[in-house]
Protein backbone atom coordinates (compact mmCIF):
# COMPACT_ATOMS: atom_id res chain seq x y z
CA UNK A 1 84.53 31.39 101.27
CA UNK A 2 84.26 30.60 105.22
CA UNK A 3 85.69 34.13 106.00
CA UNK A 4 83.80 35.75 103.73
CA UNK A 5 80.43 33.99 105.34
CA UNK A 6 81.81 34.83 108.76
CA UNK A 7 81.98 38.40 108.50
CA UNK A 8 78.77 38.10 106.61
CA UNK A 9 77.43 36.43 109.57
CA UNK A 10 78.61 38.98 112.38
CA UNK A 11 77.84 41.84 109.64
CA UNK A 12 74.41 40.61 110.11
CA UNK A 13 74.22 39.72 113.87
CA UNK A 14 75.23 43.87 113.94
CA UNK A 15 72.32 44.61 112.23
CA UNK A 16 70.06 42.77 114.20
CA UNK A 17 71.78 44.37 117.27
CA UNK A 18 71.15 47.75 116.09
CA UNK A 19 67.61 47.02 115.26
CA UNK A 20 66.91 45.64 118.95
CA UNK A 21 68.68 49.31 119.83
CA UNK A 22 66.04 51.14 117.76
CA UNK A 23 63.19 49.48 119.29
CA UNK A 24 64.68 50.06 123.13
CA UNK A 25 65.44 53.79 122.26
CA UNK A 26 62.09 53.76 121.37
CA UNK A 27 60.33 51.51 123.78
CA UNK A 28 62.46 51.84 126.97
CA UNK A 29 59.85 49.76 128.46
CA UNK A 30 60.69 46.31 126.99
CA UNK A 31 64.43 46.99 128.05
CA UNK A 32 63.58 43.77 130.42
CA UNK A 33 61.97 41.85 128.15
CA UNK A 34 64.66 42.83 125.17
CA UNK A 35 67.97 42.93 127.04
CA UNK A 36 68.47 39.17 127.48
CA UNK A 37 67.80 38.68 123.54
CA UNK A 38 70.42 41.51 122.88
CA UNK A 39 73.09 40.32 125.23
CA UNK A 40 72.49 37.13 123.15
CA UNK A 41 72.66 38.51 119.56
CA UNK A 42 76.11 40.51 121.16
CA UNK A 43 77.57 37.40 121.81
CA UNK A 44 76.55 35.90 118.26
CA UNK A 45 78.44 38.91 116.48
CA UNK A 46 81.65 38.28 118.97
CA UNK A 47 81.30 34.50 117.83
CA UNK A 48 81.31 35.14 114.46
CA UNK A 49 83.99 37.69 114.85
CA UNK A 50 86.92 35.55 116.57
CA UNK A 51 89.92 35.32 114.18
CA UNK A 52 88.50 37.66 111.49
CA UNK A 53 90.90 40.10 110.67
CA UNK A 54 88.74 43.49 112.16
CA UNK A 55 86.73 42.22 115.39
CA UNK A 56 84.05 45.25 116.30
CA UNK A 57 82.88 45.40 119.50
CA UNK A 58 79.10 44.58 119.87
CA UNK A 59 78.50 44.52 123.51
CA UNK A 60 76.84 47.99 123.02
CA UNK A 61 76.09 49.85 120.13
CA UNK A 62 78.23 51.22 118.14
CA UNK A 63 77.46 54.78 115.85
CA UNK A 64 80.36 53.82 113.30
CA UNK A 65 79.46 50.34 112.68
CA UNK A 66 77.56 50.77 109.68
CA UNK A 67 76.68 53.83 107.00
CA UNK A 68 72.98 52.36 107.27
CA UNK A 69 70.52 54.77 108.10
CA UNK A 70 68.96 53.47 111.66
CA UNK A 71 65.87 51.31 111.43
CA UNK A 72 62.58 52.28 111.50
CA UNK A 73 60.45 51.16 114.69
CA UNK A 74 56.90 50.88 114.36
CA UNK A 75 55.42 53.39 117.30
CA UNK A 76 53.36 50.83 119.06
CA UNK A 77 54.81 48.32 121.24
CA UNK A 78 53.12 45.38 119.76
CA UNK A 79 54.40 46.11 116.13
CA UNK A 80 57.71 46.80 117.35
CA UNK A 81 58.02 43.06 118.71
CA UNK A 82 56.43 41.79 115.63
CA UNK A 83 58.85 43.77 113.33
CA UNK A 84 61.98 42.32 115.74
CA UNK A 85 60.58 38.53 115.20
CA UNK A 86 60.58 38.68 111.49
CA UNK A 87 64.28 40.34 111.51
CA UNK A 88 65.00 37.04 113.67
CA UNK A 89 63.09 34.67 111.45
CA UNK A 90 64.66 36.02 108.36
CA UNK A 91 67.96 35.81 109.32
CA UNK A 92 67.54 32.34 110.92
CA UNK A 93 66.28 31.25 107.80
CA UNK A 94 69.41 33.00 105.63
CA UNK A 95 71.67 31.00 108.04
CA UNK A 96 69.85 27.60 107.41
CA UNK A 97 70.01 27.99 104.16
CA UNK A 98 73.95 29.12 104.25
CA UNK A 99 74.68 25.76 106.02
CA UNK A 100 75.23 23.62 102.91
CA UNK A 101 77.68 26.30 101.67
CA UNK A 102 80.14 26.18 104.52
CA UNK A 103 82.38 24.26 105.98
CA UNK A 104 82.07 22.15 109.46
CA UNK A 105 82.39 24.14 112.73
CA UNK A 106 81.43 27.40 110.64
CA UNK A 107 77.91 25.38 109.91
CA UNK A 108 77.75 24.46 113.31
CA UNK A 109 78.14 28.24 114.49
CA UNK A 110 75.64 29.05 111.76
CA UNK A 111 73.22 26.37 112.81
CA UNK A 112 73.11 27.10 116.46
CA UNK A 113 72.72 30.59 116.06
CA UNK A 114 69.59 29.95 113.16
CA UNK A 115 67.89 27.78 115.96
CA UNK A 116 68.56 30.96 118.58
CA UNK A 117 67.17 33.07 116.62
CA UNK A 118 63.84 31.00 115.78
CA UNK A 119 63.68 31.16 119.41
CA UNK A 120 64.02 34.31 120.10
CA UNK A 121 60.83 34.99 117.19
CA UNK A 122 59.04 32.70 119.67
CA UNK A 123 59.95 34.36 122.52
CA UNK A 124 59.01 37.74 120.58
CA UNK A 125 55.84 36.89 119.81
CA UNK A 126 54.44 34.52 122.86
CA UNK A 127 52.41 37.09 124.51
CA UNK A 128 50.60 37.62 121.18
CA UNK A 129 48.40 34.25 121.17
């Protein structure tokens, strides 16, 4: 079960990278505000990853990392943000809820990376008050 949740775990932290790399294609201009919450999710996929069987590399993106289609970025900058902090609520709340389901350092891993990822919705949002 553990490796199974791991890979589901760095499966996802690739999806959220290639959602912050849809928004930054499209908005170059929060590259500075983006870029240290990208360089974070990068190193939550490479956590996740050590000892699996297949690491991927998620330091940049990667065109054969998933079938998926690419995600759809709302065209205003505002909405774009928005869109980001829910990706990073949701799956902070998946990986709360996957705690009770997996064993000791995994739902450590798992919990510090939910309680990243509630801040980086924070940080997402902040300006919008």
């Amino acid at each position: 079960m553990s490796a199974r949740a791991r890979a589901r775990a760095a499966r996802d932290s690739r999806g959220l990278l290639r959602q912050y790399d849809a928004v930054l294609a499209v908005h170059p201009a929060l590259a500075e505000r983006l870029r240290p919450l990208r360089a974070e999710v990068a190193a939550h996929a490479a956590a996740f990853e050590e000892g699996t069987a297949s690491p991927k590399a998620t330091g940049s993106p990667s065109p054969t990392a998933s079938p998926s289609a690419s995600p759809t970025v709302p065209a205003d900058e505002k909405s774009a943000l928005a869109s980001l902090a829910a990706a990073e609520r949701s799956l902070a709340d998946q990986r709360a809820r996957a705690l009770l389901d997996v064993p000791g350092e995994l739902a450590r891993l798992l919990a510090g990376v939910a309680a990243a990822g509630a801040g980086h919705a924070y940080l997402l949002t902040k300006g919008d008050r």
